[in-house]
Protein backbone atom coordinates (compact mmCIF):
# COMPACT_ATOMS: atom_id res chain seq x y z
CA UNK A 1 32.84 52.49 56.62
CA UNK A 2 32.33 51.04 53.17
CA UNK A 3 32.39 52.98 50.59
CA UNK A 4 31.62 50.28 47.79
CA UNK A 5 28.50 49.28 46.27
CA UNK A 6 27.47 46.51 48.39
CA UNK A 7 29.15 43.65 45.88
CA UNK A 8 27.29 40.91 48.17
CA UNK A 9 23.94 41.89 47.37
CA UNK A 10 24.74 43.08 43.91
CA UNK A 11 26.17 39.39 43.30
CA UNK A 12 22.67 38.11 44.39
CA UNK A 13 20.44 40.17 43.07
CA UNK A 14 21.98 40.07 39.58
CA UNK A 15 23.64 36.24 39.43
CA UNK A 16 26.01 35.44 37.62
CA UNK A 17 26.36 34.61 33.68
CA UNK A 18 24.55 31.06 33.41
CA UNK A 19 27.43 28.89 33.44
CA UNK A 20 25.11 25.80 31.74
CA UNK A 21 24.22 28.61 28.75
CA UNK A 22 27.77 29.19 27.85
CA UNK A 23 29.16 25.54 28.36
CA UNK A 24 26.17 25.01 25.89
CA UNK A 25 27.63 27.74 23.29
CA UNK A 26 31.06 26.79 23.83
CA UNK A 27 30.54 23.15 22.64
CA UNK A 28 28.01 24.05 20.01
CA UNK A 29 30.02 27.48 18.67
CA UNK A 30 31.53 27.14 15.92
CA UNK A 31 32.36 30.59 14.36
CA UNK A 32 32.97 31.37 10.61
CA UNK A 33 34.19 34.47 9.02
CA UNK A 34 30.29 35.63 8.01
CA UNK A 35 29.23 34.99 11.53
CA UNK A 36 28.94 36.84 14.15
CA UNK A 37 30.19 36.18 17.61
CA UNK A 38 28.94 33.78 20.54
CA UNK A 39 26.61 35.50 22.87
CA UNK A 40 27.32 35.61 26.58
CA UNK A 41 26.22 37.09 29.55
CA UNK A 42 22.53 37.37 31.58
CA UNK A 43 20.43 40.31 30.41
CA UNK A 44 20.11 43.31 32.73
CA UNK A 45 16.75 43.09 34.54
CA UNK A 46 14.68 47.02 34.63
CA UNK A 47 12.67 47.90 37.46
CA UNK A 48 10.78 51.02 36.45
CA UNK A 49 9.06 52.89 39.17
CA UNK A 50 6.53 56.01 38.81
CA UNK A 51 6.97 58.33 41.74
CA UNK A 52 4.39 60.51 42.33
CA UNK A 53 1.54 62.28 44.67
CA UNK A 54 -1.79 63.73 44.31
CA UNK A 55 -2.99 66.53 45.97
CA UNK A 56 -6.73 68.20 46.78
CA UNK A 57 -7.48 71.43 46.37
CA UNK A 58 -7.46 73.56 49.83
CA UNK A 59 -8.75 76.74 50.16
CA UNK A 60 -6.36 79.76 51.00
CA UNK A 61 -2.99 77.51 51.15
CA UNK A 62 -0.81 76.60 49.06
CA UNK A 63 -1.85 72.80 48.16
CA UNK A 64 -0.63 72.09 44.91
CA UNK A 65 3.01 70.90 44.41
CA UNK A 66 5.38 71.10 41.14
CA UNK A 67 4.62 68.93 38.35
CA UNK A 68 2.21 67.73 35.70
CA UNK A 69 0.66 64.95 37.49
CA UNK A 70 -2.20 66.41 38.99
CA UNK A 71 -5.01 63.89 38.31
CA UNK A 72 -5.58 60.34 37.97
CA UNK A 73 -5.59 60.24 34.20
CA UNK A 74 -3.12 62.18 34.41
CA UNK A 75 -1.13 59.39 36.51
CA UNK A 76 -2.35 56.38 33.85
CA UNK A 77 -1.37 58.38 30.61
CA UNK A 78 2.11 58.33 32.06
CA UNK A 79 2.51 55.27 32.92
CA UNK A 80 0.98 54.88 29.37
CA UNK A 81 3.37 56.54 28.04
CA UNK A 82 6.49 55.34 30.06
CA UNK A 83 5.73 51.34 28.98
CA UNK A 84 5.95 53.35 25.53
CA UNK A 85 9.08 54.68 25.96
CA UNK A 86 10.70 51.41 27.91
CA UNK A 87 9.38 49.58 25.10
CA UNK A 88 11.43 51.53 22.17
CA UNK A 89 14.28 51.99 24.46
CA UNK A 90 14.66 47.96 24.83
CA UNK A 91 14.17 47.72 20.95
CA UNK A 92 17.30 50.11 20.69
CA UNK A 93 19.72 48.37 23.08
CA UNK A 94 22.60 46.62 21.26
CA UNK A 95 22.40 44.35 25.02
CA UNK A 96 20.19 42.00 26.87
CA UNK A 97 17.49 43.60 29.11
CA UNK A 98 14.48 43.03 30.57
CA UNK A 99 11.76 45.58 31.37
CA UNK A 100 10.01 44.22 34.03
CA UNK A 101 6.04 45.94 34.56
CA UNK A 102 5.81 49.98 35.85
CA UNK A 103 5.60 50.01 40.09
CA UNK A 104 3.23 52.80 41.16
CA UNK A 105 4.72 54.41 44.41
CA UNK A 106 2.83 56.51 46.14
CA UNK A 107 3.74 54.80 49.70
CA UNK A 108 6.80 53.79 51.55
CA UNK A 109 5.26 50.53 51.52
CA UNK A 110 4.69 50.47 47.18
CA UNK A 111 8.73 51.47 47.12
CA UNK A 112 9.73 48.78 49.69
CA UNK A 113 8.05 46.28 47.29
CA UNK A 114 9.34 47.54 43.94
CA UNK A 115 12.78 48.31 45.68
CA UNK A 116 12.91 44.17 46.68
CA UNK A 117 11.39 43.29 43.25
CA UNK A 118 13.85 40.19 41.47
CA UNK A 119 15.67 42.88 39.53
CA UNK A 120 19.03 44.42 38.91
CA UNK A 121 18.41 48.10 38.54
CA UNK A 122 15.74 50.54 39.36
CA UNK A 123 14.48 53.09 36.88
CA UNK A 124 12.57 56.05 38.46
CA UNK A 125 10.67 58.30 37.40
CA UNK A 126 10.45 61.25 40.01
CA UNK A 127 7.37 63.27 39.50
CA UNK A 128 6.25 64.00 42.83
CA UNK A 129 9.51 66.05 44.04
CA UNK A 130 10.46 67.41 47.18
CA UNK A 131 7.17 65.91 48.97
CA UNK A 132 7.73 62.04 48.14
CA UNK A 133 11.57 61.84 48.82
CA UNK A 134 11.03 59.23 51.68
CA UNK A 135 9.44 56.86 49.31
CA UNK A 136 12.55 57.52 47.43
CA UNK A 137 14.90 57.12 49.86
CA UNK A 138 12.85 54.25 50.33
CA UNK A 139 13.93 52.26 47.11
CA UNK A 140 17.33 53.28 47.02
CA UNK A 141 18.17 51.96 49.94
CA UNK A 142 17.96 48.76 48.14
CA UNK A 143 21.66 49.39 47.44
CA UNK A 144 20.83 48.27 43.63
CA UNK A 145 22.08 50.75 40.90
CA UNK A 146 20.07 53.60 40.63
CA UNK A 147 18.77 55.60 37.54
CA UNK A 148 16.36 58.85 38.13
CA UNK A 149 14.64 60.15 34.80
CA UNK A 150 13.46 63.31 34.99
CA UNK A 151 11.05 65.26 32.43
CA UNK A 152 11.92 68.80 31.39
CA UNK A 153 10.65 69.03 27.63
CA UNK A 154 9.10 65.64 27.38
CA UNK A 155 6.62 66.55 29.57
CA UNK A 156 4.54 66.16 31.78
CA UNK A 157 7.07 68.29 33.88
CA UNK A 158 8.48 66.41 36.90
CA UNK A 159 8.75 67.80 40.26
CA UNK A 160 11.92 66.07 41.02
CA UNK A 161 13.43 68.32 38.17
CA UNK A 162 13.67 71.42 40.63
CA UNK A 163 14.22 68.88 43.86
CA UNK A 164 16.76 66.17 42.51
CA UNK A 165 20.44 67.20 43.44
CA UNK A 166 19.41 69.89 46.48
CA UNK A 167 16.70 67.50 48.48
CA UNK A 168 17.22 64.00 47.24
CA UNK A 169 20.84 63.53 46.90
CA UNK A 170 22.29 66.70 49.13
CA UNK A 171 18.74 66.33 52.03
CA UNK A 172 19.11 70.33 51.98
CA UNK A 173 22.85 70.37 52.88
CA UNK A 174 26.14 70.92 50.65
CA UNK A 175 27.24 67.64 50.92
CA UNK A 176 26.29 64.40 48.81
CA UNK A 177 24.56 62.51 51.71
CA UNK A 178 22.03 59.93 49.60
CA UNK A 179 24.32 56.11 49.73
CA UNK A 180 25.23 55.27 46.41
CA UNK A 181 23.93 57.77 44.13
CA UNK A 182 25.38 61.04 42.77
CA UNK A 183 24.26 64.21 40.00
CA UNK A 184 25.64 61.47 37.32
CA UNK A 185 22.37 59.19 38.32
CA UNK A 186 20.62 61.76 37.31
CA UNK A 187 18.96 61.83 33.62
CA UNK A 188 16.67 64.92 31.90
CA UNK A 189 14.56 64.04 28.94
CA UNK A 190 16.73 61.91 26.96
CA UNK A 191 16.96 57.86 26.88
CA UNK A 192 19.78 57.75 24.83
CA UNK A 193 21.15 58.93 28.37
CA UNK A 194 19.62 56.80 30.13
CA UNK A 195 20.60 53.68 27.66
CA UNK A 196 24.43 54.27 28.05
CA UNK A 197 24.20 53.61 31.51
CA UNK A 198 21.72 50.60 31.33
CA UNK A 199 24.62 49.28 29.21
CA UNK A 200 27.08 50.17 31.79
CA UNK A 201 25.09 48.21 34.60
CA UNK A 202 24.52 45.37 32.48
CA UNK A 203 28.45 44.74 31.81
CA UNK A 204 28.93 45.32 35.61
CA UNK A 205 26.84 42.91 36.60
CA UNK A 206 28.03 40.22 34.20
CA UNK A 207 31.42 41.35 34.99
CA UNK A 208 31.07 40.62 39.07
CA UNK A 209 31.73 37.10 39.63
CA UNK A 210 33.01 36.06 36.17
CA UNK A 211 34.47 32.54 36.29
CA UNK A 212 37.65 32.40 34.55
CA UNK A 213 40.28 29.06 33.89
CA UNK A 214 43.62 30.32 34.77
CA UNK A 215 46.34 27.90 33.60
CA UNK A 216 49.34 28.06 35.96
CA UNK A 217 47.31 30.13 38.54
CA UNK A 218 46.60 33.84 38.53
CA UNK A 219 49.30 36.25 39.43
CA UNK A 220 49.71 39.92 38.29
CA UNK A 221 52.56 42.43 36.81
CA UNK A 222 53.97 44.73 39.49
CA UNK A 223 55.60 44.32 43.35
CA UNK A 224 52.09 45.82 44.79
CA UNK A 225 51.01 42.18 45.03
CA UNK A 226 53.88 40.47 44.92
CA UNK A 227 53.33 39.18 41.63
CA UNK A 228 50.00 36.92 43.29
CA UNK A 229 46.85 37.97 42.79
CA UNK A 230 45.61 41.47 43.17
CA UNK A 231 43.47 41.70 46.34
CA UNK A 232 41.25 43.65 44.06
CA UNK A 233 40.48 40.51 41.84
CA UNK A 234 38.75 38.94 44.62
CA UNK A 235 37.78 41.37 47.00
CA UNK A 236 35.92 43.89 44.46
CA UNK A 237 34.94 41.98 41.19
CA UNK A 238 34.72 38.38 43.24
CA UNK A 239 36.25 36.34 39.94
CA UNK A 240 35.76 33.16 40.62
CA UNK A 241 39.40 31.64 39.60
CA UNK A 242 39.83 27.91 38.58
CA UNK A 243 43.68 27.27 38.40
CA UNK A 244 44.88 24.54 36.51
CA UNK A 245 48.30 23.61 37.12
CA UNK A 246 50.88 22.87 33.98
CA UNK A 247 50.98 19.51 35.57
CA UNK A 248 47.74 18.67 35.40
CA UNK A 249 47.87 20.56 32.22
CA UNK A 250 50.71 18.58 30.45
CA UNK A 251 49.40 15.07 29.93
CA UNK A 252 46.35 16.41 28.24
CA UNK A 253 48.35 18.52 25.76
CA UNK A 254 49.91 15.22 24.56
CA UNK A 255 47.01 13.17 24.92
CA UNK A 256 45.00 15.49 22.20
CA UNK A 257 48.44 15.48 20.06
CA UNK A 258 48.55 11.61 19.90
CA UNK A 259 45.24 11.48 19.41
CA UNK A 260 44.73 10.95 15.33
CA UNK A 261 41.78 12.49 14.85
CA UNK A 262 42.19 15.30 16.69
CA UNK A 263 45.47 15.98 14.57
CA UNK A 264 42.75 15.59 11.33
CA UNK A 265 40.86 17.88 12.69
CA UNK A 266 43.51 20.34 13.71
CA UNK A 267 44.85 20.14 10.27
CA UNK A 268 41.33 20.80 8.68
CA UNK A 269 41.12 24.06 10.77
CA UNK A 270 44.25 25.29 9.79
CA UNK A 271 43.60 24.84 6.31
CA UNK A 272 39.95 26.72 6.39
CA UNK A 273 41.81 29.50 8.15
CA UNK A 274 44.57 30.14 6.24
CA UNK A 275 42.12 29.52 3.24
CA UNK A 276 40.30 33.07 4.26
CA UNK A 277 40.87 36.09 2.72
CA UNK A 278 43.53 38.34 4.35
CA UNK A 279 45.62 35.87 5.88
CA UNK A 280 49.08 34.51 5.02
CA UNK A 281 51.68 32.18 6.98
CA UNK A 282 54.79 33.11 7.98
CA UNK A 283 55.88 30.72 9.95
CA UNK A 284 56.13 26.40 10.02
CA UNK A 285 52.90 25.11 9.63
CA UNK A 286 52.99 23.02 12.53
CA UNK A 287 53.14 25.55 14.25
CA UNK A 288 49.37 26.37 13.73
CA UNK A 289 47.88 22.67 13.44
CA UNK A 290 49.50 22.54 16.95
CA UNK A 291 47.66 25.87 18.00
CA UNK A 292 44.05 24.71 16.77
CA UNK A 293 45.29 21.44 19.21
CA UNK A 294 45.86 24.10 21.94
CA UNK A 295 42.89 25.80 21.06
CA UNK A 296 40.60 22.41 21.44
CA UNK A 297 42.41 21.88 24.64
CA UNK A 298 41.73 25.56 25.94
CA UNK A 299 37.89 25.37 25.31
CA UNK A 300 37.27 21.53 27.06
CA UNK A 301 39.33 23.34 29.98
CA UNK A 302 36.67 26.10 29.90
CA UNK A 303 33.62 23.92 28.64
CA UNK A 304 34.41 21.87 32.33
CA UNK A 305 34.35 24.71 34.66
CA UNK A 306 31.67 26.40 32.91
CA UNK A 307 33.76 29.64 32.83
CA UNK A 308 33.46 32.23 29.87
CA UNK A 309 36.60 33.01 30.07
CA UNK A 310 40.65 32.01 30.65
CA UNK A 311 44.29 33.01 31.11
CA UNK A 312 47.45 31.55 30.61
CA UNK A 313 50.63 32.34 32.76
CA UNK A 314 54.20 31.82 31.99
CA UNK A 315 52.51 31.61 28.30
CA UNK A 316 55.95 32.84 27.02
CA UNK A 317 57.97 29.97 28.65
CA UNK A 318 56.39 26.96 30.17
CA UNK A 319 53.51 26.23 27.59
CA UNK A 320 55.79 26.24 24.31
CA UNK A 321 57.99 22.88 25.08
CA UNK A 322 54.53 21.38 26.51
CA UNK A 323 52.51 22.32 23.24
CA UNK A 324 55.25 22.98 20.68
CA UNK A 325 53.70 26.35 19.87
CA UNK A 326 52.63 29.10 21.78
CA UNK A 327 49.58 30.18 23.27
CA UNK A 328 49.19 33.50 21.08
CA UNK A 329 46.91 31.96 18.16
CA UNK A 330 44.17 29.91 20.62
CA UNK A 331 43.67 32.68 22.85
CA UNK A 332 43.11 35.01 19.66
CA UNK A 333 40.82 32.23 18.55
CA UNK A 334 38.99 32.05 21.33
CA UNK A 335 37.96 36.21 21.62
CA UNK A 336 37.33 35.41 18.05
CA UNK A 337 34.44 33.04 18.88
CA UNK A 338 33.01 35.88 21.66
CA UNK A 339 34.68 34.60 24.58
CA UNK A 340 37.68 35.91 26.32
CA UNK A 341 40.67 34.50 27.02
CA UNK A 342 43.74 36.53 27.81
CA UNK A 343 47.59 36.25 28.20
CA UNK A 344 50.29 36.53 31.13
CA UNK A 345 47.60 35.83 33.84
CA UNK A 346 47.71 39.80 34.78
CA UNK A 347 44.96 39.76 37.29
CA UNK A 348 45.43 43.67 38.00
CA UNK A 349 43.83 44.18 34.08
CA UNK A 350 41.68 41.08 33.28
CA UNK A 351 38.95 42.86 35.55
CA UNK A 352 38.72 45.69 33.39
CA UNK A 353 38.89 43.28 30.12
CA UNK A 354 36.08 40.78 31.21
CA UNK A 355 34.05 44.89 32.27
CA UNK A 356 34.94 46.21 28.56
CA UNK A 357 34.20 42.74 26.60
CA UNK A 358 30.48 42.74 27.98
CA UNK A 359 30.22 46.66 27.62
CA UNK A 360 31.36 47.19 24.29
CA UNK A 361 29.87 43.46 23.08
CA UNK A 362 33.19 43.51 21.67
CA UNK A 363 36.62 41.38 21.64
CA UNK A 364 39.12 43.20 23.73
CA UNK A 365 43.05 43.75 23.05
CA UNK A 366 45.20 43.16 26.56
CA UNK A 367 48.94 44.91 25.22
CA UNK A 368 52.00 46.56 26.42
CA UNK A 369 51.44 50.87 26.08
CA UNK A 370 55.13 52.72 24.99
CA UNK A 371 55.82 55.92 25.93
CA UNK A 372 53.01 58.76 24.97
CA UNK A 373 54.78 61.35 22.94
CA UNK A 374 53.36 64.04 20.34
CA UNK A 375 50.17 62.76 20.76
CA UNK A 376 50.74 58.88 19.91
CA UNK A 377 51.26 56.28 21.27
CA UNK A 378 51.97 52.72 20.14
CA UNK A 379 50.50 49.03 21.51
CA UNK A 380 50.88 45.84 21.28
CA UNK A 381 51.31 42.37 22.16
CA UNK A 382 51.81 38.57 20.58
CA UNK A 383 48.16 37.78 21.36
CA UNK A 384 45.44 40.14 19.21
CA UNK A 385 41.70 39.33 18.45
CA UNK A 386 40.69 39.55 14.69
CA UNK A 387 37.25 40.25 15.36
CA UNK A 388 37.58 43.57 16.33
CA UNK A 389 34.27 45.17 15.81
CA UNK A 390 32.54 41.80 16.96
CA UNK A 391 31.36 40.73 13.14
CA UNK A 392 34.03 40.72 10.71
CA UNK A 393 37.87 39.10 10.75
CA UNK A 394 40.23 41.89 10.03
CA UNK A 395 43.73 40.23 7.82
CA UNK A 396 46.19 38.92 9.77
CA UNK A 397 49.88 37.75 9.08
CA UNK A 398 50.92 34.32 10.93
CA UNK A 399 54.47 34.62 12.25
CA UNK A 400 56.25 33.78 14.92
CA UNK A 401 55.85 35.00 18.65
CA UNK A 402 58.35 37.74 18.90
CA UNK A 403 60.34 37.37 21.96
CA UNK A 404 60.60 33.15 21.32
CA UNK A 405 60.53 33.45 17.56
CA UNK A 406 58.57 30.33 18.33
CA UNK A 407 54.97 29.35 17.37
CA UNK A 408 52.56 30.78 15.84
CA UNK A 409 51.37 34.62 16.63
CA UNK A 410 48.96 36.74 14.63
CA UNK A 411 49.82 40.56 13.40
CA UNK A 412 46.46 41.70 12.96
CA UNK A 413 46.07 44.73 10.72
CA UNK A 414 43.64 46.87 12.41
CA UNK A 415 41.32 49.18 10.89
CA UNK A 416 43.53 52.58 10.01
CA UNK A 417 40.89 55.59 11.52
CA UNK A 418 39.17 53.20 14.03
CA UNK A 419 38.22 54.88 16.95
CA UNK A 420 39.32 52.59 19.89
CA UNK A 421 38.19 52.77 23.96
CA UNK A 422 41.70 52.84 25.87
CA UNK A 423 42.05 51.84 29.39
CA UNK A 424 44.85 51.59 31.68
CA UNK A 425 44.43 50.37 35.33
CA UNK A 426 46.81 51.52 38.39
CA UNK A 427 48.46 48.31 40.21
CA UNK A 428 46.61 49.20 43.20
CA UNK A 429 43.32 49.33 41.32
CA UNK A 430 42.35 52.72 43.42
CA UNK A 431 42.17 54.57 39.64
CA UNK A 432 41.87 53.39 36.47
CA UNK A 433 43.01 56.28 33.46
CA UNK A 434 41.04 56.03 30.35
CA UNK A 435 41.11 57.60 26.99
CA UNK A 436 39.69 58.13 23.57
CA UNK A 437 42.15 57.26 20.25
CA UNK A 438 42.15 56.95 16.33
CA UNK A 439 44.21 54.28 15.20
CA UNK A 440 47.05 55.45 12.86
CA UNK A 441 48.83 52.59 11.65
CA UNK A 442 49.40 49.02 12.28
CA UNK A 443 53.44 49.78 11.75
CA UNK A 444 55.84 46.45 12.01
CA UNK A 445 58.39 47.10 13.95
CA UNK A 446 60.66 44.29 15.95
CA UNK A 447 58.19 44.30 19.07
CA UNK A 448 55.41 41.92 19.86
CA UNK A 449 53.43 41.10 16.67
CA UNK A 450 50.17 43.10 16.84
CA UNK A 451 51.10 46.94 16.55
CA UNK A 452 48.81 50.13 16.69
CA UNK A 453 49.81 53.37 16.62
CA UNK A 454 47.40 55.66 18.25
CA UNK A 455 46.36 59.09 18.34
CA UNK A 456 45.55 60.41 21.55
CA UNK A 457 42.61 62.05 22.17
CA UNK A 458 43.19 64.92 25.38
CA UNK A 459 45.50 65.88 26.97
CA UNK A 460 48.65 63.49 25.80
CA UNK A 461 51.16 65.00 28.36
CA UNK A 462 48.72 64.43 31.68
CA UNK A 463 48.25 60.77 30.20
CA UNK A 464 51.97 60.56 30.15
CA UNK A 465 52.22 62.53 33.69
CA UNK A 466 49.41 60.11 35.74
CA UNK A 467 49.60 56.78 33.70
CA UNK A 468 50.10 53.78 36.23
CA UNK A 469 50.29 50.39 36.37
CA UNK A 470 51.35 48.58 33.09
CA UNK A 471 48.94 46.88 30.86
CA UNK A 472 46.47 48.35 28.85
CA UNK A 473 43.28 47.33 27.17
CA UNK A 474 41.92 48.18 23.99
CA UNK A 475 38.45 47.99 22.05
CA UNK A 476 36.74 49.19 19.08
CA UNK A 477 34.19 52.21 20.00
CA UNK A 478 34.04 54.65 22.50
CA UNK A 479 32.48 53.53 25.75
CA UNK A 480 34.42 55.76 27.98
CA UNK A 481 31.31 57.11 29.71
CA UNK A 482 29.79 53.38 30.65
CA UNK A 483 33.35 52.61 31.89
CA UNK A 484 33.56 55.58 34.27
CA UNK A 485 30.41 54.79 35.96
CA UNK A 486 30.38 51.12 36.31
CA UNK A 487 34.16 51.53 37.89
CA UNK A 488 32.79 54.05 40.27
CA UNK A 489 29.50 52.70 41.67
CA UNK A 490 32.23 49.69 43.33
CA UNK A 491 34.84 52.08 45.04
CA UNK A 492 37.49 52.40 41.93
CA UNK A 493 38.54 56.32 41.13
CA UNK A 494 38.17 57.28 36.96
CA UNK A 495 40.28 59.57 35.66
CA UNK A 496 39.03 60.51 31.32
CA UNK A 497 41.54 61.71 29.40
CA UNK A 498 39.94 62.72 26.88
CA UNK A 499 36.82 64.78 28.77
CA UNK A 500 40.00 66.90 30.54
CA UNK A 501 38.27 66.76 34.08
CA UNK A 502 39.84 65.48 37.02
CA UNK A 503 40.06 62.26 38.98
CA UNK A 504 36.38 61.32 40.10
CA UNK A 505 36.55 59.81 42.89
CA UNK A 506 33.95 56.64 43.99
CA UNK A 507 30.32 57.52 44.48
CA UNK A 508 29.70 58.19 47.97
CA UNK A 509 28.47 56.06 50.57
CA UNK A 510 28.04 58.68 53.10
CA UNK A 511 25.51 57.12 55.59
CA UNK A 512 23.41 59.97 56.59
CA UNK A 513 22.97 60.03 60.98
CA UNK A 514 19.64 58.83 61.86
């Protein structure tokens, strides 16, 4: 049985980023300090649907049913008021989205035509309750994410309020039984609820299907693939991978460094950035002329296969002879400019990377965690994005790449009291761990170049206890809760740190017997 959201139809339904858009915005993007990043991704198409039923009055029975829809005007003043409320809710998202027009369903055949609408997502609106749950049924079986709003307060009452978990989602038993939903679909009165997880779906669904450049090939850290690709790569998320050899790779590195004016250029960049405020050199010169080269190289690579994104293997070996630098400063570059691009080819974490970029609008730091202890911890890596909170270029020292003392690599001084979204995928991709921090200090010890130290937020000893796989990824904000549920709805277990619950396991697909 399969207990994932049905990735096919979720791949069709929702498409994938417009590859023509963003080979557009590569070539055109050119971003400055004041400026904020490129924009990518599709925006999350809305389905809202009013559920509801009107009943006649019968004498000496019980005829009327929970809820404050009891009339036709009643019925048009909320939809009224839901285009209202869609209306400032779209104004408030800091994402793409588009509310498409309010579906009446008061038939099986009304939900079988919003449920195959062009859309992404359904947004109901349950007034009708126990009595209507086979037009319900009706448009989840869609198998496209599901939100129910519900009206406590905000009135008019909903029926679904008293009939939501026990009929819908349980059909009168003690077991989940409704495919693909759960109580965490589930939303009373407030759309600042419901907004989180609109945000949530739309970085899942630009997320599925990402095309990404991978020079050298993809691969992963850890024996549970072999070092290859993660099955999970390609058999949940569907990347679409574009390998380009270091063969093919080679002649085109030296091809832009003989070429003259691409050296003018290269040195012109390197002036500008070194000429902003908060950056020094600590390292040959060269060094970073040869980066911006690397940099140019990086973003024709991506601008051909129309990918928003790339990954560089071997980055701490093969590329530096080739390029005479290291890959450290384009890739930072690159996240700078609102793209991603991300080191060692590490296929088991670049999933949740290309999930958390388009969540959190955010660049997104890939690093190596040391040991939790006393509630800290401390990351880092050679390869850091500047743009941290997606606007502004935090200071940055240009040194060497540790491990080489080669190149050029940026320590990036991070905000001190950021709060920072911390995720950690198994190997296996069965869980990913996830937790809330502060970040302490950007210490410089003789490790990789970028350092945080960061305060743990939970329970530091169970982190330390159920912590697997190896990589971590890091971003400014909190979006632990869009995280959880965009991981869950495709058959990945979360485990929050910082909310102190337990693993939760997938949503269930339990296929109810006819």
């Amino acid at each position: 049985m399969n207990n994932n959201l049905n990735r096919r139809d979720f791949l069709k339904v929702t498409g994938l980023v417009a590859p023509a858009v963003i080979a557009s915005s590569c070539r055109s993007g050119k971003v400055s300090p004041a400026k904020s990043m490129l924009t990518i991704g599709s925006p999350l198409r809305v389905k809202p649907a009013l559920i509801y039923k009107l009943h006649e009055r019968q004498e000496a029975t019980s005829w009327r049913r929970w809820g404050g829809l009891q009339s036709r005007s009643d019925v048009e003043a909320e939809k009224r008021k839901i285009e209202q409320e869609l209306k400032e809710l779209s104004s408030k998202a800091d994402f793409p989205m588009e509310i498409l027009p309010v579906a009446q369903v008061t038939t099986v055949e009304q939900a079988a035509e919003a449920r195959d609408s062009d859309c992404d997502m359904i947004l109901t609106f349950w007034a009708s309750g126990e009595y209507d749950c086979d037009n319900y049924e009706t448009l989840a079986a869609s198998e496209k994410p599901n939100v129910m709003f519900l009206r406590h307060k905000s009135g008019p009452i909903y029926g679904g309020y008293l009939h939501a978990q026990s009929h819908m989602l349980r059909k009168r038993t003690d077991e989940y039984r409704q495919p693909g939903m759960d109580v965490w679909d589930i939303v009373v009165d407030d759309y600042a609820e419901v907004l989180w997880r609109l945000r949530s779906l739309y970085g899942l669904k630009n997320a599925l299907g990402t095309r990404i450049v991978a020079i050298g090939g993809p691969g992963s850290w850890g024996n549970v693939w072999n070092w290859g690709l993660p099955a999970p790569a390609r058999d949940i998320w569907k990347l679409d991978i574009r390998t380009v050899t270091y063969e093919e790779l080679e002649p085109v590195i030296k091809k832009a460094m003989g070429d003259r004016k691409t050296m003018e250029e290269a040195r012109r960049q390197t002036d500008q950035y070194l000429a902003q405020k908060g950056v020094s050199l600590h390292t040959d010169k060269s060094f970073l002329v040869n980066a911006f080269v690397l940099k140019k190289v990086f973003r024709e690579l991506m601008d051909e296969a129309e990918a928003p994104a790339i990954t560089v293997k071997q980055c701490m070996t093969t590329i530096m002879p080739i390029a005479q630098t290291t890959a450290c400063m384009p890739l930072s570059l690159i996240n700078d400019e609102g793209l991603m691009a991300f080191c060692e080819s590490d296929f088991v974490v670049i999933p949740a990377g290309i999930l958390l970029r388009y969540i959190s609008g955010k660049p997104v730091f890939l690093h190596d965690p040391c040991t939790p202890h006393d509630g800290v911890t401390t990351c880092a890596h050679c390869t850091a994005p500047r743009r941290m909170n997606g606007r502004d270029l935090e200071p940055a020292k240009i040194l060497t790449h540790f491990e080489s003392d080669y190149g050029a690599a940026p320590k990036v001084e991070f905000s001190k009291g950021q709060v920072v979204t911390n995720l950690a995928p198994s190997f296996s991709s069965k869980k990913w761990l996830g937790f809330r921090g502060k970040i302490l200090d950007h210490p410089f010890h003789p490790i990789c170049r970028s350092q945080i130290d960061v305060e743990i937020e939970g329970d530091w000893r169970k982190l330390l206890e159920d912590m697997q796989g190896f990589h971590w990824l890091t971003c400014y904000g909190d979006y632990l809760r869009e995280v959880g549920y965009a991981v869950r709805k495709i058959g990945i277990a979360w485990q929050d740190i910082t909310a102190g619950r337990g693993i939760m396991q997938p949503v269930s697909h339990f296929e109810s017997p006819a």
